[in-house]
C-alpha atoms as a PDB file:
ATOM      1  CA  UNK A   1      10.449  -2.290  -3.593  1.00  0.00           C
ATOM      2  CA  UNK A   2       8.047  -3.305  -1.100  1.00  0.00           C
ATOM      3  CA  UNK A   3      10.628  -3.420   1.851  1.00  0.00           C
ATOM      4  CA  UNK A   4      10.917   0.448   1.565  1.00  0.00           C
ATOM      5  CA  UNK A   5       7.316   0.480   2.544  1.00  0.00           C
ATOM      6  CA  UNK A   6       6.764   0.029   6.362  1.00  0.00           C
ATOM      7  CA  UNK A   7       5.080  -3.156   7.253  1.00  0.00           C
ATOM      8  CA  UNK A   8       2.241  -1.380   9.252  1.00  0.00           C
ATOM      9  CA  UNK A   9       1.550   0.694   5.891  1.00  0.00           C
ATOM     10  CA  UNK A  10       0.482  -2.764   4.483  1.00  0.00           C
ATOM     11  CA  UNK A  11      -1.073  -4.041   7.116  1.00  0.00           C
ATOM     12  CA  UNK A  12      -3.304  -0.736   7.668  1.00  0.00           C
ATOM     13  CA  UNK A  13      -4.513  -1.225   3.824  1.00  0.00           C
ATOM     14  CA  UNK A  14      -5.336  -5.104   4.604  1.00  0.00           C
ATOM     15  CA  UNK A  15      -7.110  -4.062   7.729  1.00  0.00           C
ATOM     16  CA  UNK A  16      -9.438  -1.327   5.596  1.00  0.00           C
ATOM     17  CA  UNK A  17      -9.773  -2.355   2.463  1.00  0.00           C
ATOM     18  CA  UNK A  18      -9.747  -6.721   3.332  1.00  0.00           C
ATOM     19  CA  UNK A  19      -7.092  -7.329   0.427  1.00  0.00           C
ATOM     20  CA  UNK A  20      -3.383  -6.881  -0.406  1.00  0.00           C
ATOM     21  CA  UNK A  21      -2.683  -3.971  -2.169  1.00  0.00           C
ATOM     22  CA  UNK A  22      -0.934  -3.404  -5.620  1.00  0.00           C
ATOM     23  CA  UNK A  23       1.453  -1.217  -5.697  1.00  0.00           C
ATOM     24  CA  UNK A  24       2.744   1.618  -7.835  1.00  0.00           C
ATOM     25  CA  UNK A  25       6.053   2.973  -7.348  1.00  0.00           C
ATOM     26  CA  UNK A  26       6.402   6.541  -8.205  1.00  0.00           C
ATOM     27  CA  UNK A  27       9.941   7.484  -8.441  1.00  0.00           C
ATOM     28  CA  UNK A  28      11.653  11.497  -8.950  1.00  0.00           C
ATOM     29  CA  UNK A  29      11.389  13.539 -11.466  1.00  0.00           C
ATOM     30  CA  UNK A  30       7.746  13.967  -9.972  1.00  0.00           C
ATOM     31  CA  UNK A  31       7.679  16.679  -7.360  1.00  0.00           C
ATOM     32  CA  UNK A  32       6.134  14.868  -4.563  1.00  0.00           C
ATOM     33  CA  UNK A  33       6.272  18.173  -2.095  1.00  0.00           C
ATOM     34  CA  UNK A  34       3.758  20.227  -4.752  1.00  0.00           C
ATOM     35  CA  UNK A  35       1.752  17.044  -4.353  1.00  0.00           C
ATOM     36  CA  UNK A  36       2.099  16.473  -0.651  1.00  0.00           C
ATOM     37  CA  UNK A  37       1.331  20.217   0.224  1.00  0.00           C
ATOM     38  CA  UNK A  38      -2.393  20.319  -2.003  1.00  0.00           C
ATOM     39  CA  UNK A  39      -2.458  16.875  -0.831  1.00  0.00           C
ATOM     40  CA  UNK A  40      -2.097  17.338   3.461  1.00  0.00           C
ATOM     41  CA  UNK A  41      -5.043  19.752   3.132  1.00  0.00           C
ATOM     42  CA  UNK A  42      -7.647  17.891   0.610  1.00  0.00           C
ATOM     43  CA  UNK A  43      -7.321  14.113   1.722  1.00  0.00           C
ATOM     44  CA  UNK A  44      -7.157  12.239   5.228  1.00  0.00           C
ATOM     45  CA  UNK A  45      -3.554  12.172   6.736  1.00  0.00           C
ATOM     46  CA  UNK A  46      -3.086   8.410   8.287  1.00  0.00           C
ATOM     47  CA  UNK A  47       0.015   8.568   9.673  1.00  0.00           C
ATOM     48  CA  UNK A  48       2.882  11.067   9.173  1.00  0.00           C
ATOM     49  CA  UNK A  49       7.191  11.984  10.433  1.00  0.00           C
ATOM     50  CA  UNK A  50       7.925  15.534   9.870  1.00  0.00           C
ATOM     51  CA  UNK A  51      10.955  17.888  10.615  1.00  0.00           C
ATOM     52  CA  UNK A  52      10.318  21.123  12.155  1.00  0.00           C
ATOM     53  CA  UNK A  53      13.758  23.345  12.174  1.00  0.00           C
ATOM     54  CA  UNK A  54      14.841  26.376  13.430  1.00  0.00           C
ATOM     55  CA  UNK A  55      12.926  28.597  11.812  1.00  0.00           C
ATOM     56  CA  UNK A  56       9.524  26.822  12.273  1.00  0.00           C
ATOM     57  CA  UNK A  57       9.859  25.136   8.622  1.00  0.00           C
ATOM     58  CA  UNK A  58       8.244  21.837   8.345  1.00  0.00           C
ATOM     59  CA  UNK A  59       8.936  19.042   6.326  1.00  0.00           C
ATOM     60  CA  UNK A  60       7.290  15.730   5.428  1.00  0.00           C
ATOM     61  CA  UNK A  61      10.124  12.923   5.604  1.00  0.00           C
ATOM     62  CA  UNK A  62       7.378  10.213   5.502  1.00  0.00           C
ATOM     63  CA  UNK A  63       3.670  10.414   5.288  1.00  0.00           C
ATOM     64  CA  UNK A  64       1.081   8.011   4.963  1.00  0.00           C
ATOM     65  CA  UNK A  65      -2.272   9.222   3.003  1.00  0.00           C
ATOM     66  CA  UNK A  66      -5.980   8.047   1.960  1.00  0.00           C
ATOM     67  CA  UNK A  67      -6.400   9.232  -1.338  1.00  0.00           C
ATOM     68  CA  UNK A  68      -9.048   7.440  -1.841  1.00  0.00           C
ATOM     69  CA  UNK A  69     -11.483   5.912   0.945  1.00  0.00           C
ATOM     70  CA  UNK A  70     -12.794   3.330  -1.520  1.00  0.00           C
ATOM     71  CA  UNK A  71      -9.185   1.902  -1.499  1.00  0.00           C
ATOM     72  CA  UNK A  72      -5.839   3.989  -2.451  1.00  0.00           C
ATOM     73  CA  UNK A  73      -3.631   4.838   0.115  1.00  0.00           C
ATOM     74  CA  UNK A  74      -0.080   6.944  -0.850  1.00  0.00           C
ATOM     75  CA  UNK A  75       2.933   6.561   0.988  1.00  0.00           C
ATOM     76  CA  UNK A  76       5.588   9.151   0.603  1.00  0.00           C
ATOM     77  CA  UNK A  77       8.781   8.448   1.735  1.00  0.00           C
ATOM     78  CA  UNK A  78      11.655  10.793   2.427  1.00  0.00           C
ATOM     79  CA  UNK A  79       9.820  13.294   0.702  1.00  0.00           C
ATOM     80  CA  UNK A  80      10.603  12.281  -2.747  1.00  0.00           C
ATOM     81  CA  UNK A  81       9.564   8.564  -3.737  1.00  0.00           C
ATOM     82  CA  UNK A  82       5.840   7.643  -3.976  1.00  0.00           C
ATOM     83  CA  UNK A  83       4.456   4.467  -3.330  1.00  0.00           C
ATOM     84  CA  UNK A  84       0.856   4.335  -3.903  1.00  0.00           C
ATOM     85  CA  UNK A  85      -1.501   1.448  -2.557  1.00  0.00           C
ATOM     86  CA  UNK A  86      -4.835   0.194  -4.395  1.00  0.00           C
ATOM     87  CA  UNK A  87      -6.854  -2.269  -4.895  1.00  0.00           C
ATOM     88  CA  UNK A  88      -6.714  -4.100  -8.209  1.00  0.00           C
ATOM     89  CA  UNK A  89     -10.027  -2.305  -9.621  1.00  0.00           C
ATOM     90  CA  UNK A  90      -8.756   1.086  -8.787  1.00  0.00           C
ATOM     91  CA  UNK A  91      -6.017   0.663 -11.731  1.00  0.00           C
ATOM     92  CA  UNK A  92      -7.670   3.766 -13.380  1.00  0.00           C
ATOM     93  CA  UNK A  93      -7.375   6.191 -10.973  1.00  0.00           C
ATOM     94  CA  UNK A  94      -4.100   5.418 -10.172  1.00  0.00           C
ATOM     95  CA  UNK A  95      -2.884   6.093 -13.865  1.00  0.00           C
ATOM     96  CA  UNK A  96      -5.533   9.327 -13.917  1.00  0.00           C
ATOM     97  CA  UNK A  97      -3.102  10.028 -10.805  1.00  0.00           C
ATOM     98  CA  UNK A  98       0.118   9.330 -12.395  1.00  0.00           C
ATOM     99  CA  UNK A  99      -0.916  11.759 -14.834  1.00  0.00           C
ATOM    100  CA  UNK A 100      -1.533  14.799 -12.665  1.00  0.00           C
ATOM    101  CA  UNK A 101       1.768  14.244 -10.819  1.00  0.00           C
ATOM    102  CA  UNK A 102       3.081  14.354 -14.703  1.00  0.00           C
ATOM    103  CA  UNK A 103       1.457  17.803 -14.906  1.00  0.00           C
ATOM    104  CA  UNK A 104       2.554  19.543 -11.219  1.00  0.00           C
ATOM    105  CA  UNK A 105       6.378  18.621 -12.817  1.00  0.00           C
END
């Protein structure tokens, strides 16, 4: 599991937060692209890869998030798979989180 997350992912949480992270993986049936679109707009985008076709559409294929400045950091990868990043005191808001993806399915 933690080889699908990019090594600088890791190493950006170590470098702001002064710890490993834990790590919750998040896999489909959640609808990550509800998330990632109310996401993009409310928290601070770290890092991102998108597709722009043809017709102007973009997509997220990878994106790197801060949920949470006081340590939880969500990577999305291809779109569909969660990973999120926290601290081992922010246990709760990562299940309150788990939760509301539950309810955008």
């Amino acid at each position: 599991m933690i080889n699908d997350i990019p090594q600088f992912c890791i190493e950006t949480f170590v470098r702001k937060y002064k710890t490993y992270p834990s790590i919750c993986l998040v896999e489909p049936p959640y609808k990550p692209e509800d998330f990632i679109e109310k996401s993009i707009k409310k928290y601070h985008k770290l890092w991102e890869v998108k597709k722009v076709d043809s017709d102007g559409n973009i997509t997220y294929n990878d994106i790197l998030l801060e949920y949470d400045a006081t340590g939880i950091l969500f990577y999305i990868k291809h779109g569909n798979t969660i990973f999120i990043l926290s601290g081992n005191d922010k246990s709760n808001i990562v299940d309150f989180t788990i939760h509301n993806l539950k309810k955008t399915n």
